[in-house]
C-alpha atoms as a PDB file:
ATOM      1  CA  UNK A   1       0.000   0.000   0.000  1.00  0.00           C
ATOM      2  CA  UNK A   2       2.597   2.250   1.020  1.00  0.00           C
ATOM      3  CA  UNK A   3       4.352   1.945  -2.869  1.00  0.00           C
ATOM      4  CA  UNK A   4       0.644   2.640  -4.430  1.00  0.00           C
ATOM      5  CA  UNK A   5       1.256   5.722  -2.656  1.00  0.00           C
ATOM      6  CA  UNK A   6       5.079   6.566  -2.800  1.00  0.00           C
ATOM      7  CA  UNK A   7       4.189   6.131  -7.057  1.00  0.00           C
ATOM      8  CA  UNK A   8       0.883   8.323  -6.899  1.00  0.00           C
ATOM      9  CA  UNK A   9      -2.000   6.896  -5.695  1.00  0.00           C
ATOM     10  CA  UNK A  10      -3.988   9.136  -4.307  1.00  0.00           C
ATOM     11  CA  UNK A  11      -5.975   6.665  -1.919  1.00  0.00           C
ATOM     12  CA  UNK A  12      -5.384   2.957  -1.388  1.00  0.00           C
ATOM     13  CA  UNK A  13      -7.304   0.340   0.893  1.00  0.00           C
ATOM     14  CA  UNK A  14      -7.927  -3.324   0.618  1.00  0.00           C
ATOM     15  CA  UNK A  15     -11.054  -5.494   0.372  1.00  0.00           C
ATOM     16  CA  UNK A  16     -11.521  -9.507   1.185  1.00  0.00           C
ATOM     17  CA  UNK A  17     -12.214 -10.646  -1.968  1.00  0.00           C
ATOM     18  CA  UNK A  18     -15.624 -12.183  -0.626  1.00  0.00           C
ATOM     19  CA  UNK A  19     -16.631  -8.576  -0.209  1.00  0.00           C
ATOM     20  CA  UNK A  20     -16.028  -7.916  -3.362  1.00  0.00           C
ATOM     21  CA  UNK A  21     -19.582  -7.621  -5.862  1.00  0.00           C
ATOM     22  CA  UNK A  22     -19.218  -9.186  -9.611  1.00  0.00           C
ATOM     23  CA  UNK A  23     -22.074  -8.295 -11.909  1.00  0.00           C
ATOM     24  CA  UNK A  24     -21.990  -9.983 -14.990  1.00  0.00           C
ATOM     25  CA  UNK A  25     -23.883  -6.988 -16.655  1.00  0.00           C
ATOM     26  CA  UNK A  26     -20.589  -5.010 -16.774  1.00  0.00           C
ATOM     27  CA  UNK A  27     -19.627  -7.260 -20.275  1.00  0.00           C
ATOM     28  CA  UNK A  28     -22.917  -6.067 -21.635  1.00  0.00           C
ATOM     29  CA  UNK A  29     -22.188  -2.150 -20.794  1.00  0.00           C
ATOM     30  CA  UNK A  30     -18.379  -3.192 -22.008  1.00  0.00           C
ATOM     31  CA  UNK A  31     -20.432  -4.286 -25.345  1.00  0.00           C
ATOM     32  CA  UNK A  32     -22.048  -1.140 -25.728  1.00  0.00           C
ATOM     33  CA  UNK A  33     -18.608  -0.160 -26.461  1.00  0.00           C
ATOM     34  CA  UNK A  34     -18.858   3.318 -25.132  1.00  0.00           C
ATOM     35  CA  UNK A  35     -15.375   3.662 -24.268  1.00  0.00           C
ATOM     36  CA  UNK A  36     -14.644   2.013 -28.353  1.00  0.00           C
ATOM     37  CA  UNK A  37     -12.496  -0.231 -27.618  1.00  0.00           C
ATOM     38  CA  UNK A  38     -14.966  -3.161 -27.570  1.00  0.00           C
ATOM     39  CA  UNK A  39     -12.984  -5.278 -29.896  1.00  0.00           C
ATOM     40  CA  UNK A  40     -10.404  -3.459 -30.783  1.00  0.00           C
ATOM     41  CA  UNK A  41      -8.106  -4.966 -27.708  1.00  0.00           C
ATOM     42  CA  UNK A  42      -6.607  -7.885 -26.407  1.00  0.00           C
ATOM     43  CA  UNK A  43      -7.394  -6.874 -23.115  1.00  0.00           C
ATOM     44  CA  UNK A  44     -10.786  -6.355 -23.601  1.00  0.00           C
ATOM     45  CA  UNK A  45     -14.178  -7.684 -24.154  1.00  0.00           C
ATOM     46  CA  UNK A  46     -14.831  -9.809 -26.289  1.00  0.00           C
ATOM     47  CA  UNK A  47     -11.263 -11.177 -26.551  1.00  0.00           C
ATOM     48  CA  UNK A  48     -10.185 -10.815 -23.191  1.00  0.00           C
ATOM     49  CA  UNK A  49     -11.945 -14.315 -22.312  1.00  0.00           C
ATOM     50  CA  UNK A  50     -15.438 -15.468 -20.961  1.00  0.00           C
ATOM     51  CA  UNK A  51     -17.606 -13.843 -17.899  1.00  0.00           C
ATOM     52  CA  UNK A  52     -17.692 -16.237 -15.929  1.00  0.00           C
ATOM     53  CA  UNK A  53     -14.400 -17.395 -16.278  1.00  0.00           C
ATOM     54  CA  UNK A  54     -13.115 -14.460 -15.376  1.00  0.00           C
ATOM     55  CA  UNK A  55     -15.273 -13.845 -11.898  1.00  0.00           C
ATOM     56  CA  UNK A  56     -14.054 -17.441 -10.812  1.00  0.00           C
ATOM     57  CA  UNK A  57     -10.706 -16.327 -12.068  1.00  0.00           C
ATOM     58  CA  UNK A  58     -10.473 -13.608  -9.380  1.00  0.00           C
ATOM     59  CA  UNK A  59     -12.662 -15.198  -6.818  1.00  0.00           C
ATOM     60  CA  UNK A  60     -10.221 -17.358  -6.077  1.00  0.00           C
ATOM     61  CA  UNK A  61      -7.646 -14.571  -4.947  1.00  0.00           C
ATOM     62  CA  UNK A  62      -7.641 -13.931  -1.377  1.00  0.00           C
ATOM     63  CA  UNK A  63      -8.035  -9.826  -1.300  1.00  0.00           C
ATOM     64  CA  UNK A  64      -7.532  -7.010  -3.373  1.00  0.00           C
ATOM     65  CA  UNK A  65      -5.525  -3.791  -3.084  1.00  0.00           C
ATOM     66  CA  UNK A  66      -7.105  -1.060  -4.561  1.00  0.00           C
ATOM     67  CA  UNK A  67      -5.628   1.723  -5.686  1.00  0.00           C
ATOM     68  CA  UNK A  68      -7.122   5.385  -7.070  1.00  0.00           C
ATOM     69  CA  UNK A  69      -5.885   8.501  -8.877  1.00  0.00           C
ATOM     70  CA  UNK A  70      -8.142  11.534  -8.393  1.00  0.00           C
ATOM     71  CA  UNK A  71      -7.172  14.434 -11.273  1.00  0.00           C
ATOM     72  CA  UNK A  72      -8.826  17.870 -11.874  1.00  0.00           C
ATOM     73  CA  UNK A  73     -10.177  18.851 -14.222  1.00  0.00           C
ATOM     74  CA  UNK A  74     -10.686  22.230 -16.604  1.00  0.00           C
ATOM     75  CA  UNK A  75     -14.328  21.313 -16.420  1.00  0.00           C
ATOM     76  CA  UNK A  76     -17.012  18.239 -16.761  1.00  0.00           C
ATOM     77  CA  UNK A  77     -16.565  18.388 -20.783  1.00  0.00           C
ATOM     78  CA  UNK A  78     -12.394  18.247 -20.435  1.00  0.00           C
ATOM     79  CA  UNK A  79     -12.465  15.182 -22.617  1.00  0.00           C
ATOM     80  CA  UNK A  80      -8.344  15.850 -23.076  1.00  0.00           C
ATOM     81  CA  UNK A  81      -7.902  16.158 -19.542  1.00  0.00           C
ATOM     82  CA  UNK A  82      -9.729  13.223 -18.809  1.00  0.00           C
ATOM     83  CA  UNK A  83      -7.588  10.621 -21.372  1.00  0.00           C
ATOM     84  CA  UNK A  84      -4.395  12.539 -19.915  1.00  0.00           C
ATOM     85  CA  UNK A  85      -5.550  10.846 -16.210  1.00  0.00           C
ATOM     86  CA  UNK A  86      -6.505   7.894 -17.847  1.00  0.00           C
ATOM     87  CA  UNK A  87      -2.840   7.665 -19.285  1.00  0.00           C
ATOM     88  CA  UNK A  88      -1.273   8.796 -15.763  1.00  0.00           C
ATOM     89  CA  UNK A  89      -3.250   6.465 -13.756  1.00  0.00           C
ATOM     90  CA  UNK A  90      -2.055   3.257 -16.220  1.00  0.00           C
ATOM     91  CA  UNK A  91       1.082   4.679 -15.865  1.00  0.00           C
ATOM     92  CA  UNK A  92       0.646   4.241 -12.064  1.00  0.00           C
ATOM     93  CA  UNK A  93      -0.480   0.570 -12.424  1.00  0.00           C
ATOM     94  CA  UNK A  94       2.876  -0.477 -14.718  1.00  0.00           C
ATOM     95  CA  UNK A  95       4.625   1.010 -12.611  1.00  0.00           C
ATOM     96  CA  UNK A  96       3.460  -0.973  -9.820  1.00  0.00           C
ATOM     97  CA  UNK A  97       3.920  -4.132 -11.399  1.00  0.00           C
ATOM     98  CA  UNK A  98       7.176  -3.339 -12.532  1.00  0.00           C
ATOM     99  CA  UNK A  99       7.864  -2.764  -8.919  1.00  0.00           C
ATOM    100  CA  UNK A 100       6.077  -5.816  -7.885  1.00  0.00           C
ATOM    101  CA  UNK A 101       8.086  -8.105 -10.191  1.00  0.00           C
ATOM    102  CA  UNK A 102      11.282  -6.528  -9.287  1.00  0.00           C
ATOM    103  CA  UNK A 103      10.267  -7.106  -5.223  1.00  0.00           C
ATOM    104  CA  UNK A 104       9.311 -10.744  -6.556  1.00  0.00           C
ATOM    105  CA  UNK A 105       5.748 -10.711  -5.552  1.00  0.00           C
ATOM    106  CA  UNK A 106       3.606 -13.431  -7.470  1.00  0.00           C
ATOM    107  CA  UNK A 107       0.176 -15.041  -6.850  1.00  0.00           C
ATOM    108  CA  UNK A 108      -0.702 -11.549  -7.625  1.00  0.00           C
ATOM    109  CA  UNK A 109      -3.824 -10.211 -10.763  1.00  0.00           C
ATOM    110  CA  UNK A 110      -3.340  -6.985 -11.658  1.00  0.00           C
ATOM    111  CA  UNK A 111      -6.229  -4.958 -12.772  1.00  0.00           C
ATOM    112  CA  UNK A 112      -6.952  -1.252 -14.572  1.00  0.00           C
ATOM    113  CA  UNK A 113      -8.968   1.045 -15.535  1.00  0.00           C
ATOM    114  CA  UNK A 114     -10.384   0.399 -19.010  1.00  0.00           C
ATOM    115  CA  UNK A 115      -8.391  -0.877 -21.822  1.00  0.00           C
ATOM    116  CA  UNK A 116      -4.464  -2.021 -21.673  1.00  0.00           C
ATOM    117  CA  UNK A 117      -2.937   1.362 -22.758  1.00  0.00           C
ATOM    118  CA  UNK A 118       0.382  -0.523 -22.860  1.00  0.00           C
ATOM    119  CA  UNK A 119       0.972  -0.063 -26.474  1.00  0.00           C
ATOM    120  CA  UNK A 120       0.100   2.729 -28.354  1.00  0.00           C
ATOM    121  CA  UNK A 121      -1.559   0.842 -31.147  1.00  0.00           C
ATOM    122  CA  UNK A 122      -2.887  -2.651 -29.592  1.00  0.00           C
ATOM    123  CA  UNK A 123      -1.754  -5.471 -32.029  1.00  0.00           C
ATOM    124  CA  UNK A 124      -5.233  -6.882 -31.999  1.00  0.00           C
ATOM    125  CA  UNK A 125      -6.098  -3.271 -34.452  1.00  0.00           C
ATOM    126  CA  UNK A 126      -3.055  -5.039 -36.792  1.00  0.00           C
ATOM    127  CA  UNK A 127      -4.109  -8.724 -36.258  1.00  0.00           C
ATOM    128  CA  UNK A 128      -1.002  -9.650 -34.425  1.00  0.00           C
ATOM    129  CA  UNK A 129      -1.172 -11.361 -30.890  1.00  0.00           C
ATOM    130  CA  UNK A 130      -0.445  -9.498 -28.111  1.00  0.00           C
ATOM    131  CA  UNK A 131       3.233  -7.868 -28.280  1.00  0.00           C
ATOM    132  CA  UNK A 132       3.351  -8.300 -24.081  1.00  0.00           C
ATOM    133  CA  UNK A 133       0.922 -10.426 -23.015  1.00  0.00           C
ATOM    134  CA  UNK A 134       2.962 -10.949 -19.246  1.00  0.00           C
ATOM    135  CA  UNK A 135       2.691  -7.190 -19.132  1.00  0.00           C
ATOM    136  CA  UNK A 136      -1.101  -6.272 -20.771  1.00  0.00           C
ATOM    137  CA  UNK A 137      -3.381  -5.872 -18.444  1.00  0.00           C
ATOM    138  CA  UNK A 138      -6.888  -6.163 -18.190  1.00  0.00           C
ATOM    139  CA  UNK A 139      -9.905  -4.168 -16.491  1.00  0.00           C
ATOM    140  CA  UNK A 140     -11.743  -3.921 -13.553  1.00  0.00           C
ATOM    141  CA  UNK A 141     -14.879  -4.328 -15.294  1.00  0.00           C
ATOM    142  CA  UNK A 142     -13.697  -7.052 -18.241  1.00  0.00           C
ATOM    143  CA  UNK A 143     -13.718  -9.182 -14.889  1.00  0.00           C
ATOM    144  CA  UNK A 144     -17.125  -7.939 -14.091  1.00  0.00           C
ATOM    145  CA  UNK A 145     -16.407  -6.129 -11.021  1.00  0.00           C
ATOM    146  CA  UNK A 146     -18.694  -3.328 -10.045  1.00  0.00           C
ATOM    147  CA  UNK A 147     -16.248  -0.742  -9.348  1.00  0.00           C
ATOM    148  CA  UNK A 148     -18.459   2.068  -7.226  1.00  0.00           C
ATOM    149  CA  UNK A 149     -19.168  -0.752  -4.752  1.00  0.00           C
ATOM    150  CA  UNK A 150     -15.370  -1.837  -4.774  1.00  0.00           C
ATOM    151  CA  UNK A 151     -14.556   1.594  -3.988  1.00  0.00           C
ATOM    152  CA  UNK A 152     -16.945   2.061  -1.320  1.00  0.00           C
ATOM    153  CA  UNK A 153     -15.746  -1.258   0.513  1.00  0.00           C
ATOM    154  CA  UNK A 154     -12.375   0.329  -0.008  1.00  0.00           C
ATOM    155  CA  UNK A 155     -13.579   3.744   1.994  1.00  0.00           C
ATOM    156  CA  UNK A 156     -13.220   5.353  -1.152  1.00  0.00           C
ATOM    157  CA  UNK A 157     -15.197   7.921  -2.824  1.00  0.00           C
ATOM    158  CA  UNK A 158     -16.156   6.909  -6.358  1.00  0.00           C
ATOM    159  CA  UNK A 159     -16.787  10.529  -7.137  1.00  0.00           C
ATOM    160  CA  UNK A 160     -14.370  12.762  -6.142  1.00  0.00           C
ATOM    161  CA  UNK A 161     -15.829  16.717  -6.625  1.00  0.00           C
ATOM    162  CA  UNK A 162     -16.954  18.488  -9.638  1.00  0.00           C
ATOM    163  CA  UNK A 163     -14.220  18.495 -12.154  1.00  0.00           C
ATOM    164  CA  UNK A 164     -12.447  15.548 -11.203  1.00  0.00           C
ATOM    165  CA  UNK A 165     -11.711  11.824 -12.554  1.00  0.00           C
ATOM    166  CA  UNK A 166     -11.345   9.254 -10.737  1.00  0.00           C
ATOM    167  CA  UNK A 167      -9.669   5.798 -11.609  1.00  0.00           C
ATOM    168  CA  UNK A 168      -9.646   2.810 -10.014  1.00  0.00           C
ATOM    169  CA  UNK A 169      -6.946  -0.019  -9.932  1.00  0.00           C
ATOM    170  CA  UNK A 170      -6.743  -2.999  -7.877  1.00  0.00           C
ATOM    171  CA  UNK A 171      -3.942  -5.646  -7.326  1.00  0.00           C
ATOM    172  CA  UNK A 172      -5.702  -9.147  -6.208  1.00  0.00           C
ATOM    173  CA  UNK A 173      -3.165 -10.880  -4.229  1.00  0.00           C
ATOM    174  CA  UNK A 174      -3.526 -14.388  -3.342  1.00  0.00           C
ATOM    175  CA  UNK A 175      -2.432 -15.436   0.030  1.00  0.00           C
END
């Protein structure tokens, strides 16, 4: 918790993974493709793998950390502003499993905020596999977690103040 921090996090807490709520609705809003990358990346829905595979997947992790960045913004419409966080806060999470693997912690899932980011063009767009596969990483919501209720078990606020974004991260580690 204390490296979430030391690299940016703005808040970090951790949550028995039995108090964690999976919704298997959050594929279907990931297939509405609002965020357009339904598709379009390895990491995410469709490709990233099945539901319910997925919720067993991290189910059987004992707890997760979970990690947030909170950024201002201009105003609600700063759509730049808003990918610029988005980029930060990935930043954050490689940066955290780079640490991670260096410190030789395993048994761990790491998990972001929408898609990978890791690449600047995903090689699913170019129908190659994945270029990092040990490194891409998947979201919160690909595994069907329902993030405002993650946050709130985490005594986090999922909305942080007008003119903010708020990401969410989360590291499940298995004991």
């Amino acid at each position: 918790m204390a490296l979430a921090t030391e690299l940016g996090a703005a808040r970090v807490g951790t949550v028995a993974i039995e108090d964690v709520t999976f919704d298997p609705v959050f594929r279907e809003i990931c297939a509405s493709n609002a965020c357009g990358q339904y598709g379009k990346c390895w990491t995410c829905p469709p490709d990233v793998g099945e539901i319910d595979r997925l919720i067993e997947e991290a189910k059987g992790y004992s707890y997760a950390m979970v990690y947030q960045t909170v950024t201002e913004l201009e105003d609600s419409f700063d759509y730049e502003g808003m990918m610029e966080a988005g980029n930060t806060h990935n930043r954050l999470a490689q940066a955290l499993r780079r640490r991670m693997d260096e410190m030789g912690i395993e048994n761990v899932l790491h998990l972001g905020a929408g898609g990978c980011r890791l690449c600047g063009v995903c090689a699913k767009k170019t129908n190659e596999p994945c270029r990092h596969p040990a490194l891409a990483m998947r979201s919160l919501e690909a595994y069907g977690i329902h993030v405002s209720k993650l946050a709130e078990a985490a005594g986090m606020k999922y909305i942080n103040g007008q003119n903010t974004v708020t990401y969410f991260g989360a590291i499940l580690i298995r004991e």
